[in-house]
Protein backbone atom coordinates (compact mmCIF):
# COMPACT_ATOMS: atom_id res chain seq x y z
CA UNK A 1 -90.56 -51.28 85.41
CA UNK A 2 -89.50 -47.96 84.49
CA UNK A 3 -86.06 -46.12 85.03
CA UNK A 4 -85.46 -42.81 84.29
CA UNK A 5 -81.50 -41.51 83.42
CA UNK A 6 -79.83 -38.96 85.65
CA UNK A 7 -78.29 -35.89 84.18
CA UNK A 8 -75.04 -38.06 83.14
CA UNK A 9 -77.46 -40.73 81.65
CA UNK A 10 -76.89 -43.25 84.48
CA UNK A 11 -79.82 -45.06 86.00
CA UNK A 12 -80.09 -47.88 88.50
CA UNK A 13 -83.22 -50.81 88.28
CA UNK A 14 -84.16 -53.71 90.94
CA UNK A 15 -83.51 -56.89 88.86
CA UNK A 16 -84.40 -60.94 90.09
CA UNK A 17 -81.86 -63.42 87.80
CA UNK A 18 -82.44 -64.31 84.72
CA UNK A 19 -83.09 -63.14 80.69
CA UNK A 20 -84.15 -59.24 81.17
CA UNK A 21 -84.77 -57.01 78.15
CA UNK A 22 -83.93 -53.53 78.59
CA UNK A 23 -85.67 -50.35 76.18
CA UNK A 24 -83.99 -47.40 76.07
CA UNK A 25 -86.28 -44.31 74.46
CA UNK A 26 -85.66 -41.09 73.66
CA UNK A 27 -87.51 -38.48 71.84
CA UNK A 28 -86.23 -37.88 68.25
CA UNK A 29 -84.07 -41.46 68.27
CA UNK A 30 -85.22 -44.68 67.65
CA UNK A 31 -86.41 -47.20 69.85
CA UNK A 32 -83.69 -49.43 71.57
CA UNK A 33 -83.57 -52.84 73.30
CA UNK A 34 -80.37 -54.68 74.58
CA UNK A 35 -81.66 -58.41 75.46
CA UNK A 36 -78.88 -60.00 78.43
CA UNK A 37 -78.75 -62.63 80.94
CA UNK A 38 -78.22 -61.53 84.77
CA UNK A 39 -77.27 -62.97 87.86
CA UNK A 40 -76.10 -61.77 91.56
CA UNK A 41 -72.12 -63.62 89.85
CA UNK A 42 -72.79 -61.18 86.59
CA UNK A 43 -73.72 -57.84 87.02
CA UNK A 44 -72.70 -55.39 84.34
CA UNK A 45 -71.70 -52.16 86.01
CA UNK A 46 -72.16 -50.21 82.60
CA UNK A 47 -74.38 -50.51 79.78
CA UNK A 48 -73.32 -48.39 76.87
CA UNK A 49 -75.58 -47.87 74.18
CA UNK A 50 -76.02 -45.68 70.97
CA UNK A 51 -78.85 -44.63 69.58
CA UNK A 52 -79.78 -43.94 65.84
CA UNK A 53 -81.44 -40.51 65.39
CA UNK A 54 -84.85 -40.74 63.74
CA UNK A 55 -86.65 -38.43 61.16
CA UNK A 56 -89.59 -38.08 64.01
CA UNK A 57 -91.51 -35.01 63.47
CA UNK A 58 -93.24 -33.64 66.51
CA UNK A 59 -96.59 -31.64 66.88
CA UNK A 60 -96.29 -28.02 66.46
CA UNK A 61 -97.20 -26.36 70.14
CA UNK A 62 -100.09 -23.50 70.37
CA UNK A 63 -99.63 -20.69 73.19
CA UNK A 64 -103.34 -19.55 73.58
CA UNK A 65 -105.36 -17.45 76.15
CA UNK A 66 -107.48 -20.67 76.13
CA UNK A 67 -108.44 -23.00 79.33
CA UNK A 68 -107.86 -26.11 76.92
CA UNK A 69 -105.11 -27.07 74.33
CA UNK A 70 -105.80 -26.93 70.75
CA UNK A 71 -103.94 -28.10 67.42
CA UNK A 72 -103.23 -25.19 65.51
CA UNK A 73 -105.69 -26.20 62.44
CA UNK A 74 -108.64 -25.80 65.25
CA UNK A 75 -107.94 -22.76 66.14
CA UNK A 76 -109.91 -19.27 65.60
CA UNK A 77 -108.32 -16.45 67.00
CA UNK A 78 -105.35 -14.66 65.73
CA UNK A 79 -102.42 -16.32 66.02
CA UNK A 80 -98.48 -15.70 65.75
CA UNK A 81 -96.15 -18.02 64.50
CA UNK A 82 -92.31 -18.24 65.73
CA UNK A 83 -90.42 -19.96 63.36
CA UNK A 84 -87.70 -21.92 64.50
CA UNK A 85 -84.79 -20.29 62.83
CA UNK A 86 -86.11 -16.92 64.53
CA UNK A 87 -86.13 -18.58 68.12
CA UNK A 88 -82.35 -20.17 67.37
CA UNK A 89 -81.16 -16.96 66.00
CA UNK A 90 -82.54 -15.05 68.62
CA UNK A 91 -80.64 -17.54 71.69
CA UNK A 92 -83.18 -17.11 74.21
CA UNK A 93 -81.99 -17.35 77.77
CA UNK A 94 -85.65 -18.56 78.71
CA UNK A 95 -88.94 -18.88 76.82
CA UNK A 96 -90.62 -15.28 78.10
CA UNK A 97 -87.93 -13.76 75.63
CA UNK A 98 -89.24 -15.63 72.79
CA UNK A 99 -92.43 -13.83 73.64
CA UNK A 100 -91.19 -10.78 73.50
CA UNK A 101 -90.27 -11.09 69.42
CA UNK A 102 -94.37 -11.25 68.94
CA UNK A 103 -95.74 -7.76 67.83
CA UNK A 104 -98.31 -6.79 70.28
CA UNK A 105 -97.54 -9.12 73.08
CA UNK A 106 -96.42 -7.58 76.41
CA UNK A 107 -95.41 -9.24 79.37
CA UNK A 108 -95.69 -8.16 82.88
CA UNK A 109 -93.74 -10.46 85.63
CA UNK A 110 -92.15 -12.25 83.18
């Protein structure tokens, strides 16, 4: 069964009585699982939990003219590369003005 958090982090499940074992993932934090016991006479109404940050390092993400995603070492054309600090700096109000830092790129609709 999966649940999935509302924007306050609150999430309801169907449950039958018994041991359950709840995971709770998120991206850059480590895995966790809360083991309890459940019954219609015990119900928790809240579940806090904390989660320890992890050193996770994702993929970097190519924006190509392409029909198919690539990793960035497969890649042949010409390619610009936003570093991070120039996207925080920069406190985009959406991604198309991230786009617009990248010499040579123009936008129409965006």
């Amino acid at each position: 069964m999966i649940a999935i958090t509302d924007t306050n982090g609150e999430f309801n499940f169907k449950y039958h009585d018994g041991k359950i074992q709840i995971k709770f993932t998120l991206i850059e934090y480590e895995h966790f699982t809360k083991k309890m016991e459940i019954s219609k006479d015990l119900i928790p109404q809240r579940i806090i939990v904390y989660m320890k940050e992890s050193a996770t390092e994702l993929d970097a993400v190519v924006v190509t003219g392409s029909k198919y995603g690539k990793k960035i070492t497969e890649e042949i054309v010409s390619l610009e590369i936003l570093k991070s600090q120039l996207i925080n700096n920069s406190n985009p109000y959406k991604v198309s003005d991230v786009f617009l830092k990248i010499p040579g790129l123009y936008m129409l609709d965006g």
